[in-house]
N, C-alpha and C. Protein backbone atom coordinates (compact mmCIF):
# COMPACT_ATOMS: atom_id res chain seq x y z
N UNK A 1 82.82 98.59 106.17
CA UNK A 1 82.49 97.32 106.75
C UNK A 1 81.04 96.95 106.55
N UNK A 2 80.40 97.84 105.46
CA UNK A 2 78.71 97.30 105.99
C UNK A 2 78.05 97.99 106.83
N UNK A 3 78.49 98.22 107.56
CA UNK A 3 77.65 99.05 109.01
C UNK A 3 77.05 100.41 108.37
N UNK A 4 75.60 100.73 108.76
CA UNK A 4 74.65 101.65 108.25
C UNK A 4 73.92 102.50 109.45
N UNK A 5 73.34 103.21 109.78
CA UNK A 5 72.40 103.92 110.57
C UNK A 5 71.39 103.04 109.66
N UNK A 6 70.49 102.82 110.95
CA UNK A 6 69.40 101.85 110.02
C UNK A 6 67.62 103.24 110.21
N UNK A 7 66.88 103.06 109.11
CA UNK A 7 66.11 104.10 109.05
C UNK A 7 64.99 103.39 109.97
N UNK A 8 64.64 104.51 110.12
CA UNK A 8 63.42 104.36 111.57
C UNK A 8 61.97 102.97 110.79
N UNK A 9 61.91 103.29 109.59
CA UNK A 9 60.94 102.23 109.16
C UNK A 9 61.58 100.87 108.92
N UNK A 10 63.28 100.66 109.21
CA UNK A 10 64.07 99.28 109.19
C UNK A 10 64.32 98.55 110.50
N UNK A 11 63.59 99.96 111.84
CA UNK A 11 64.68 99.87 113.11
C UNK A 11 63.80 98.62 113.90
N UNK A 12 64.20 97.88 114.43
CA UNK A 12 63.39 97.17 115.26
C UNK A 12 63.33 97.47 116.59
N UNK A 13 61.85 97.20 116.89
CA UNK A 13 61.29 98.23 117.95
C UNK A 13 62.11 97.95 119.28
N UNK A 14 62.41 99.27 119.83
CA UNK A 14 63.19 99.67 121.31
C UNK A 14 64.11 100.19 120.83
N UNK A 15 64.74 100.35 119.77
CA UNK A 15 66.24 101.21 119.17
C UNK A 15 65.93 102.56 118.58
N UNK A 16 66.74 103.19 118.73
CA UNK A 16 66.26 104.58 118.88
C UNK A 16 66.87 105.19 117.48
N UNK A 17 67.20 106.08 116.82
CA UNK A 17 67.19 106.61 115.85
C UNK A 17 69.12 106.90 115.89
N UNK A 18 69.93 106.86 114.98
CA UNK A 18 71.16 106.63 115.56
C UNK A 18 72.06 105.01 116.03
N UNK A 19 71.13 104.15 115.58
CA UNK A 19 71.09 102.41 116.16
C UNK A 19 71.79 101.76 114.93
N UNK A 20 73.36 101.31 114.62
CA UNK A 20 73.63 101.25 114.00
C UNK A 20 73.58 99.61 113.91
N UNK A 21 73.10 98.83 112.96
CA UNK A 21 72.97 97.07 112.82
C UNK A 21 72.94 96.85 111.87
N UNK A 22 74.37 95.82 112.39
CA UNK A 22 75.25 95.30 111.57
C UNK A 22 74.38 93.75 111.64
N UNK A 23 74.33 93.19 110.07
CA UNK A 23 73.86 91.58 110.25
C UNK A 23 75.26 91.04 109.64
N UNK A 24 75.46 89.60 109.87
CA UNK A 24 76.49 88.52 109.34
C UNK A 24 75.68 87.56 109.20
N UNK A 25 74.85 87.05 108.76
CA UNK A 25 73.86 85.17 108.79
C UNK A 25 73.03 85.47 109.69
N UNK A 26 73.55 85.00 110.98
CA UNK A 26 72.45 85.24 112.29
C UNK A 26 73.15 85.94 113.04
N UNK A 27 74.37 86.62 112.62
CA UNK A 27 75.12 87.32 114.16
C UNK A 27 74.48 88.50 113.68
N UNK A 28 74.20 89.63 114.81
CA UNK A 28 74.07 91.36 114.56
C UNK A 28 74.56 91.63 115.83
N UNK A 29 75.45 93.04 115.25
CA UNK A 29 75.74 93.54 116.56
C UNK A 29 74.87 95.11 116.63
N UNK A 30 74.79 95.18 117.52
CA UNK A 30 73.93 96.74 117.84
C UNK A 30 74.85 98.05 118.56
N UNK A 31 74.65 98.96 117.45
CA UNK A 31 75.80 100.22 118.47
C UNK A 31 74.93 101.11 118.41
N UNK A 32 75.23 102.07 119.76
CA UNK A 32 74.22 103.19 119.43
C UNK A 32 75.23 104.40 119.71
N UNK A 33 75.21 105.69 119.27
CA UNK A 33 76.11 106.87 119.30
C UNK A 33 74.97 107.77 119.56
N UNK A 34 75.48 108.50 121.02
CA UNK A 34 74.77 110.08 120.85
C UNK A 34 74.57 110.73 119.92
N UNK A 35 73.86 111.01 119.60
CA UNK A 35 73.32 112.21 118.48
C UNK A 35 73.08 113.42 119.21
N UNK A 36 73.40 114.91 118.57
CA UNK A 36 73.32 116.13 118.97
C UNK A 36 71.92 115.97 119.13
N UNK A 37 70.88 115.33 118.14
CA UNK A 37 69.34 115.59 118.90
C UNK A 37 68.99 114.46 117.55
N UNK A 38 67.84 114.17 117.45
CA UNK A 38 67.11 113.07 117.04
C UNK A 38 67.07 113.73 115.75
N UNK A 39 67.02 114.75 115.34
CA UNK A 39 66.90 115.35 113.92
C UNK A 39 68.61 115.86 113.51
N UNK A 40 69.11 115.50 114.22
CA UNK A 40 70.76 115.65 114.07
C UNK A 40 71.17 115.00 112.52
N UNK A 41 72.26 115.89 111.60
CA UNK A 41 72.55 115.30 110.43
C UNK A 41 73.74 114.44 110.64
N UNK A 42 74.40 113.87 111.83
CA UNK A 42 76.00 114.60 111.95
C UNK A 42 76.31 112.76 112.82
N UNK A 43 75.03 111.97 111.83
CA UNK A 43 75.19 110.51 112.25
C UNK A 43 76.41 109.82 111.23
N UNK A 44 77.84 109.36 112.11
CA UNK A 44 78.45 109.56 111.04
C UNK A 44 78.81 107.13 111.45
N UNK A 45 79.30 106.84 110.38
CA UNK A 45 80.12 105.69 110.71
C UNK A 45 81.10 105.75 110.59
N UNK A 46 81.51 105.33 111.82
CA UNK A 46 83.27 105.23 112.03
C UNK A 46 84.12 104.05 111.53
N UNK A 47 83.63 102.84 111.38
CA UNK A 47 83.81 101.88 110.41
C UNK A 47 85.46 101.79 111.23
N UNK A 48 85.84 101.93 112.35
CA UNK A 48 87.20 100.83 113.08
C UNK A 48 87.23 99.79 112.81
N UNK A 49 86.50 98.89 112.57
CA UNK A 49 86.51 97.93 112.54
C UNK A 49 85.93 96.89 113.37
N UNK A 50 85.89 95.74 113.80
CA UNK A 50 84.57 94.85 114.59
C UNK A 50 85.65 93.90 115.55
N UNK A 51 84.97 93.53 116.61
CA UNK A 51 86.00 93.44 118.13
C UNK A 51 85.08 92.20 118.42
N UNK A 52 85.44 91.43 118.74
CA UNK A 52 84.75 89.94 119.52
C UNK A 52 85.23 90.26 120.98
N UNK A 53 84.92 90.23 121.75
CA UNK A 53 84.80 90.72 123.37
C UNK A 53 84.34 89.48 124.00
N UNK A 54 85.00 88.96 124.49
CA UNK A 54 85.48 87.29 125.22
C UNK A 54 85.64 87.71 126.66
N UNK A 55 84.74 87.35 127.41
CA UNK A 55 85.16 87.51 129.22
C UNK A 55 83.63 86.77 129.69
N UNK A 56 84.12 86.27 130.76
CA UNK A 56 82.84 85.23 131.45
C UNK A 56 82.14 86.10 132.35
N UNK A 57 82.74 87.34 133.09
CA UNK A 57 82.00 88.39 134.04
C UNK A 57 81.51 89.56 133.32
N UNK A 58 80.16 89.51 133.18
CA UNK A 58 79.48 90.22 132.42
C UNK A 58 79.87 91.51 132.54
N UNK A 59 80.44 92.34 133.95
CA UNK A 59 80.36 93.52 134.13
C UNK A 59 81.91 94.23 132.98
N UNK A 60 83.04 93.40 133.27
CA UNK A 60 84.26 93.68 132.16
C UNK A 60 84.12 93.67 130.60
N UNK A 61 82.85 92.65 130.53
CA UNK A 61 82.68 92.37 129.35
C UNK A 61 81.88 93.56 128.39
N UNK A 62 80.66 93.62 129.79
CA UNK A 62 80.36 95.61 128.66
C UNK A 62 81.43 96.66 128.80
N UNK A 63 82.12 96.57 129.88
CA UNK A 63 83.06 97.31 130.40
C UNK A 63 83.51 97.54 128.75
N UNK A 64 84.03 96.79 128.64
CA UNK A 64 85.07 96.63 127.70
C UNK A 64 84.14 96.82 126.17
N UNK A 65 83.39 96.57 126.00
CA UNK A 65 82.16 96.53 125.01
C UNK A 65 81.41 97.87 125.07
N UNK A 66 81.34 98.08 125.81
CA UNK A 66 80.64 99.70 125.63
C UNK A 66 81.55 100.92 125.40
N UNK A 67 83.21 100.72 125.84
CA UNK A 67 84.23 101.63 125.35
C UNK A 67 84.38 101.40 124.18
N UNK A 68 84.76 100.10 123.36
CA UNK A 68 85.30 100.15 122.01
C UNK A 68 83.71 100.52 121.37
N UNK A 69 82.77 100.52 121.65
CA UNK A 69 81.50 100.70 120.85
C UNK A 69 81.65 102.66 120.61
N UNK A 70 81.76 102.92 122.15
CA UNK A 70 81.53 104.82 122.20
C UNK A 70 83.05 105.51 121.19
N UNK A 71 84.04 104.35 120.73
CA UNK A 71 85.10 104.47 120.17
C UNK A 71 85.00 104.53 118.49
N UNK A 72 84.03 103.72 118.26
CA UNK A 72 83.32 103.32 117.13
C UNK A 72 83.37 102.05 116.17
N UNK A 73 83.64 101.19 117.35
CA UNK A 73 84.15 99.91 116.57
C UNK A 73 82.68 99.20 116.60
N UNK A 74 82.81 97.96 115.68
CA UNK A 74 81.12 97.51 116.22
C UNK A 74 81.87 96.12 117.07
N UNK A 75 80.99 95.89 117.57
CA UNK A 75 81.39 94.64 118.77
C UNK A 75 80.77 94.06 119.10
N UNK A 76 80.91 92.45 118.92
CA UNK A 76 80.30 91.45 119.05
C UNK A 76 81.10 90.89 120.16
N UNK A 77 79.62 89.66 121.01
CA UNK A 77 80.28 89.64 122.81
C UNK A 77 80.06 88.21 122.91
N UNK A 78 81.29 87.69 123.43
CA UNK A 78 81.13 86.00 124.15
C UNK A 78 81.06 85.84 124.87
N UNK A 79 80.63 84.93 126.00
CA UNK A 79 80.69 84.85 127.70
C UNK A 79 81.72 83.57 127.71
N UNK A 80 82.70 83.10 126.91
CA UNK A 80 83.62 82.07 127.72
C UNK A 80 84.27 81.88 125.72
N UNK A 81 85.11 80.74 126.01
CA UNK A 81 85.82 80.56 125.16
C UNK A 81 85.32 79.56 123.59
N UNK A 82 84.61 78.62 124.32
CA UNK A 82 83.93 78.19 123.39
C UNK A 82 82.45 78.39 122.56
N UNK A 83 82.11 79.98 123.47
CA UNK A 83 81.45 80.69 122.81
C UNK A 83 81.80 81.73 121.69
N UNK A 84 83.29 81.54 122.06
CA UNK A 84 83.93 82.75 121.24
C UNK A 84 84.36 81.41 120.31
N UNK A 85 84.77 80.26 120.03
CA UNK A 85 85.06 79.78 118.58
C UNK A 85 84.05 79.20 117.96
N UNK A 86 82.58 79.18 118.58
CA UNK A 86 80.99 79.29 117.92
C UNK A 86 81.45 80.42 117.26
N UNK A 87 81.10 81.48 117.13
CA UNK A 87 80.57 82.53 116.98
C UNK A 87 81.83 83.24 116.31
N UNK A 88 83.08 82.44 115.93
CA UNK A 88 84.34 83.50 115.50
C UNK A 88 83.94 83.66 114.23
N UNK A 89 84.10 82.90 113.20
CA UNK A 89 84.24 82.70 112.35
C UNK A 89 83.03 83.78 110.99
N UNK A 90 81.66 83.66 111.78
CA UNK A 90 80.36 84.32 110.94
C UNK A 90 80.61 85.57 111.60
N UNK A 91 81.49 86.25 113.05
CA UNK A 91 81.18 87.53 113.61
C UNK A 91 82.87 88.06 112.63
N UNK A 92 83.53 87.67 112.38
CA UNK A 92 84.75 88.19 111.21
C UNK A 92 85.22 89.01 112.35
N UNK A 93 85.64 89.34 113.29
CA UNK A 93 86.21 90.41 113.85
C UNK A 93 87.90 90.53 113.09
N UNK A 94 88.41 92.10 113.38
CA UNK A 94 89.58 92.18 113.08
C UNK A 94 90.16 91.72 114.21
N UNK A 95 90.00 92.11 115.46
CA UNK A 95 90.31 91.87 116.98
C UNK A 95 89.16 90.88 117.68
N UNK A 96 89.87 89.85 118.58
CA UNK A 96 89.19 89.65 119.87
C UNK A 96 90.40 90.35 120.93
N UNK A 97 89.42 90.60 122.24
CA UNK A 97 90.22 90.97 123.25
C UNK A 97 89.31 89.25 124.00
N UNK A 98 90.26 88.94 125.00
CA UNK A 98 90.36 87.26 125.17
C UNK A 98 90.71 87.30 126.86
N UNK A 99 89.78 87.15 127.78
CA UNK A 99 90.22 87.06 129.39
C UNK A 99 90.49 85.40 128.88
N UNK A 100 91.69 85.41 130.15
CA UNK A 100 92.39 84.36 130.64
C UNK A 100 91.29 82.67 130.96
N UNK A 101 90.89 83.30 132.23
CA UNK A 101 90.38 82.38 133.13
C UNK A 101 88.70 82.63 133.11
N UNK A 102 88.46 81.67 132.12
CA UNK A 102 86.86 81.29 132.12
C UNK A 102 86.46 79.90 132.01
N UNK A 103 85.23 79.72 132.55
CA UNK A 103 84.72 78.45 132.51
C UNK A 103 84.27 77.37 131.06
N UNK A 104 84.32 76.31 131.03
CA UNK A 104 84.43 75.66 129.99
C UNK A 104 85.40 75.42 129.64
N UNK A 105 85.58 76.71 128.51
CA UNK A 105 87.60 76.50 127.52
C UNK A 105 87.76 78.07 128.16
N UNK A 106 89.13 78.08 128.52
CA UNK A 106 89.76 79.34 129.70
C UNK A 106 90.54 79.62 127.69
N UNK A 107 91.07 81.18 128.02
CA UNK A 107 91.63 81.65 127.53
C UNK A 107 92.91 80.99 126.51
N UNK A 108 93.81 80.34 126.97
CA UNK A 108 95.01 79.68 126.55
C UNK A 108 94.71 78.88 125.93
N UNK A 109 93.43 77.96 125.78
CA UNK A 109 93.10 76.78 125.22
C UNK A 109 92.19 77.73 124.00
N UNK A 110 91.41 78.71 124.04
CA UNK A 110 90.81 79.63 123.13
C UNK A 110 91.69 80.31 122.08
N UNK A 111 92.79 80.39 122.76
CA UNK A 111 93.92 81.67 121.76
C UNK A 111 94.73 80.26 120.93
N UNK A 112 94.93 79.27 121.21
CA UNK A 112 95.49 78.50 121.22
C UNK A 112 95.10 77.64 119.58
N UNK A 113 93.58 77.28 119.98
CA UNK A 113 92.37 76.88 118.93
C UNK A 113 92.32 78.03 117.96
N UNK A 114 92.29 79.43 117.89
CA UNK A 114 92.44 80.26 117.10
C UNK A 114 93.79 80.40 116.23
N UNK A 115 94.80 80.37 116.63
CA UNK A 115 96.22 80.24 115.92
C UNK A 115 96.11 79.17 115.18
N UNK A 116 95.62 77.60 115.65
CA UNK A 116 95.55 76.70 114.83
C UNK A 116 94.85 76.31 113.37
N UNK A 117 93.74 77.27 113.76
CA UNK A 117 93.04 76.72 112.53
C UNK A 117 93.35 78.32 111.45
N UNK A 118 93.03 77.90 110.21
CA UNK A 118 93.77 78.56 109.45
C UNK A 118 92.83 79.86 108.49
N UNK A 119 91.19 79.81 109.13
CA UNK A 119 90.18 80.08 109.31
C UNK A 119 90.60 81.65 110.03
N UNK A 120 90.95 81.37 111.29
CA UNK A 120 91.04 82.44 112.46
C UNK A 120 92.38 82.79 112.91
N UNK A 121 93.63 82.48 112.08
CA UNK A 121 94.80 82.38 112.53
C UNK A 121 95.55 83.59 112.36
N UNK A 122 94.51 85.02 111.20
CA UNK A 122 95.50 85.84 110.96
C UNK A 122 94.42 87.24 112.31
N UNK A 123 93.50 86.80 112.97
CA UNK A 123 92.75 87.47 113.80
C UNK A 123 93.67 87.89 115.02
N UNK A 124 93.71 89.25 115.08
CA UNK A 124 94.70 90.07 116.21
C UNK A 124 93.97 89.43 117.71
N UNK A 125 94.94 88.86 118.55
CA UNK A 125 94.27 88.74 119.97
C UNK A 125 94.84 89.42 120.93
N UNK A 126 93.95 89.80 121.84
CA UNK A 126 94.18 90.62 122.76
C UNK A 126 94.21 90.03 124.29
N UNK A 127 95.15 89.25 124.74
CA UNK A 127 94.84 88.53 126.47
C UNK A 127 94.08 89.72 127.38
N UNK A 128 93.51 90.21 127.86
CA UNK A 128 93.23 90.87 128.98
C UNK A 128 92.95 89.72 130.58
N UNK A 129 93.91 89.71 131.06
CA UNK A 129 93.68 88.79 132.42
C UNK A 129 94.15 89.52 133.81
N UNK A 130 93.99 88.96 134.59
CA UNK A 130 94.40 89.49 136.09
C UNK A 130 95.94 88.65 136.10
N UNK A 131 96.32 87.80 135.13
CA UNK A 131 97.04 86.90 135.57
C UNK A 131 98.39 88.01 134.57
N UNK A 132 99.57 88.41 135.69
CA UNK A 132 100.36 89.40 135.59
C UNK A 132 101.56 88.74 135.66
N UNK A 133 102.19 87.60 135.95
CA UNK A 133 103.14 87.00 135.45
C UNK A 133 104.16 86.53 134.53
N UNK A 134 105.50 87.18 134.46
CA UNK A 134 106.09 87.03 133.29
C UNK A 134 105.79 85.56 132.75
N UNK A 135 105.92 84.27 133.74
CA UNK A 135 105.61 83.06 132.68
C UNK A 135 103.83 82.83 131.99
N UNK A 136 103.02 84.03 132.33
CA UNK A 136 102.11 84.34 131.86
C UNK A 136 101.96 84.64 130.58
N UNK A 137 102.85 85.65 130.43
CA UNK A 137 102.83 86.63 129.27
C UNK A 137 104.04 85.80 128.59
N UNK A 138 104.74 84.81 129.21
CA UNK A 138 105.88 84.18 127.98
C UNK A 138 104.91 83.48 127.35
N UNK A 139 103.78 82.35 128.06
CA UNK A 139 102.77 81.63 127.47
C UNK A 139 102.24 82.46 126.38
N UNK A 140 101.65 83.56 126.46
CA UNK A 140 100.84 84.34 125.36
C UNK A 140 101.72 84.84 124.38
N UNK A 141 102.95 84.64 124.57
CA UNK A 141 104.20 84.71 123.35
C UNK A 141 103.93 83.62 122.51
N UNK A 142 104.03 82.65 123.35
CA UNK A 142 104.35 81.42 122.42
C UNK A 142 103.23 80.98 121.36
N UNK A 143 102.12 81.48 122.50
CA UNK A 143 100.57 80.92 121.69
C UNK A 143 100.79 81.86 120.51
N UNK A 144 101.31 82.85 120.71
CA UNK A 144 101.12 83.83 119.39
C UNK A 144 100.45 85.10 119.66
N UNK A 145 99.80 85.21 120.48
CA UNK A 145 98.60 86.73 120.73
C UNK A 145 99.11 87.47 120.78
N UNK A 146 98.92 88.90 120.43
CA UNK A 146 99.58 89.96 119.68
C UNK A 146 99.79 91.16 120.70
N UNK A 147 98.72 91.14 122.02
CA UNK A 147 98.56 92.07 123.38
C UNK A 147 98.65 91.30 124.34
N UNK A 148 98.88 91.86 125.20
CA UNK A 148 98.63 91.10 126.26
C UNK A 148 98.59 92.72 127.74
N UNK A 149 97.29 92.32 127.98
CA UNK A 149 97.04 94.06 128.99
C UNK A 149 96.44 93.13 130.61
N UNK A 150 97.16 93.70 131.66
CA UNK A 150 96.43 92.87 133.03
C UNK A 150 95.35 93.98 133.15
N UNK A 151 94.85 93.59 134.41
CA UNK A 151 93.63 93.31 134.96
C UNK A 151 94.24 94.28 136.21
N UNK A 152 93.96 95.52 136.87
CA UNK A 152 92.77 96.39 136.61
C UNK A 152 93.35 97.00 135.24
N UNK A 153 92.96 97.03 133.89
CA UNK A 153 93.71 97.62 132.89
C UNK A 153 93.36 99.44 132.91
N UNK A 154 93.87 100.07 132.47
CA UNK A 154 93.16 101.34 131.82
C UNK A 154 92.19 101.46 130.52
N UNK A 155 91.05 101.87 130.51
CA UNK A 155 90.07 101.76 128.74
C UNK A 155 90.89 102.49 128.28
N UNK A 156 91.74 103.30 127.84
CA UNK A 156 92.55 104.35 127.26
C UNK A 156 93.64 103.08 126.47
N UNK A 157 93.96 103.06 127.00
CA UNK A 157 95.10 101.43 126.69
C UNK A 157 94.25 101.15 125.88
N UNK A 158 93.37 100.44 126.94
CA UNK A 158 92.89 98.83 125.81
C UNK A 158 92.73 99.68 124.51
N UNK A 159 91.73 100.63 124.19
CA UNK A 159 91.47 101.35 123.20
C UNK A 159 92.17 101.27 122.38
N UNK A 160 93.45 101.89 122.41
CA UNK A 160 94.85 101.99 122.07
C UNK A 160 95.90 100.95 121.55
N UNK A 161 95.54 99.64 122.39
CA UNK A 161 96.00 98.67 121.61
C UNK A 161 95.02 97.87 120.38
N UNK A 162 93.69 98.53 120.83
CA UNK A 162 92.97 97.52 119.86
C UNK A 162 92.87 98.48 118.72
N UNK A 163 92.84 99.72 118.78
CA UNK A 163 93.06 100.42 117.37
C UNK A 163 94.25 100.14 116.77
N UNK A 164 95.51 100.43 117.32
CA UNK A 164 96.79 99.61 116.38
C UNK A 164 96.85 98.21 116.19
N UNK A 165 96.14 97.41 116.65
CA UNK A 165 96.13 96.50 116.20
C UNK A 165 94.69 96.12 115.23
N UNK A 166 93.83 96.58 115.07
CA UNK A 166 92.75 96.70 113.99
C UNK A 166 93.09 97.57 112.74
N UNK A 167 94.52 98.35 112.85
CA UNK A 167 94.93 98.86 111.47
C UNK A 167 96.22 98.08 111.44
N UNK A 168 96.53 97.07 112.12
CA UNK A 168 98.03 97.00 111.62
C UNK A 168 98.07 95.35 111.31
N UNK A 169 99.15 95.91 110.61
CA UNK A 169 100.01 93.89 110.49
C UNK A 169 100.90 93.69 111.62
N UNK A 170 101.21 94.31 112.46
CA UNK A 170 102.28 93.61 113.54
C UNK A 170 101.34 94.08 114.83
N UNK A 171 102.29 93.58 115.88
CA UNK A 171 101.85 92.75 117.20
C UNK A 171 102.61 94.18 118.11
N UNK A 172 101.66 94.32 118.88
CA UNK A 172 101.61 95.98 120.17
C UNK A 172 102.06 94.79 121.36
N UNK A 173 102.77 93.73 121.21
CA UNK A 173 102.98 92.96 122.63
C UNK A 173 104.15 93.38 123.04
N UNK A 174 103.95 93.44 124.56
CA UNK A 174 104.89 94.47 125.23
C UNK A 174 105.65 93.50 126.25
């Protein structure tokens, strides 16, 4: 995918040795992985693939952003919906994971705009919402989205669906 350990004379200052940055135009995403020690050989890229992370409450949003990162995906982050179709298109993700209910454009109107255009239409989506309702999850049928995980979810899951769905052609919707 591109993604490099960047060398200490490339790193920009506050990132530590191990700081993996990724550029697209103006998007970069930043991952960092423990290293056995700063002189460690054993900096490896995992190259999963790249995750757009869509949620308006910041705390779910690293939640969710700091697991697929320690997983090894790189991951780029939206705070609402029409930040996520700014930013879809130059951040290329294989996956977004997509909360429901946010301010501006909410989820359904986001997954919705993504299926349509033909740009972002073959991009795996992932609903993560509190909203647990079968005519919930019939909606996220119809729109097309490929997961659909509630709210309190397990990171083991999400993980789990966003790796089969970042290697696959079909849909983990349950």
């Amino acid at each position: 995918m591109g993604a490099q350990i960047t060398p200490a004379a490339q790193r920009p200052p506050g990132l530590r040795q191990g700081t993996r940055v990724r550029r697209s135009g103006d998007t970069a995403s930043i991952t960092t992985h423990d290293l056995a020690g700063d002189d460690s050989l054993a900096q490896v890229t995992h190259g999963l693939g790249r995750v757009l992370v869509v949620d308006d409450d910041e705390v779910i949003r690293q939640l969710i952003a700091v697991n697929l990162t320690l997983e090894g995906f790189d991951v780029v982050t939206a705070v609402d919906g029409k930040d996520c179709l700014e930013k879809v298109v130059e951040a290329n993700p294989d996956v977004i994971t997509l909360d429901v209910m946010m301010p501006r454009l909410d989820g359904w109107v986001t997954a919705t705009q993504l299926r349509r255009n033909p740009e972002t239409a073959g991009i795996k989506v992932v609903l993560i919402t509190a909203r647990a309702q079968e005519d919930d999850r019939s909606r996220g049928r119809q729109i097309g989205v490929d997961a659909y995980l509630t709210k309190p979810f397990d990171p083991a899951e999400m993980i789990r669906v966003v790796r089969e769905l970042a290697g696959s052609s079909t849909s983990v919707f349950d």
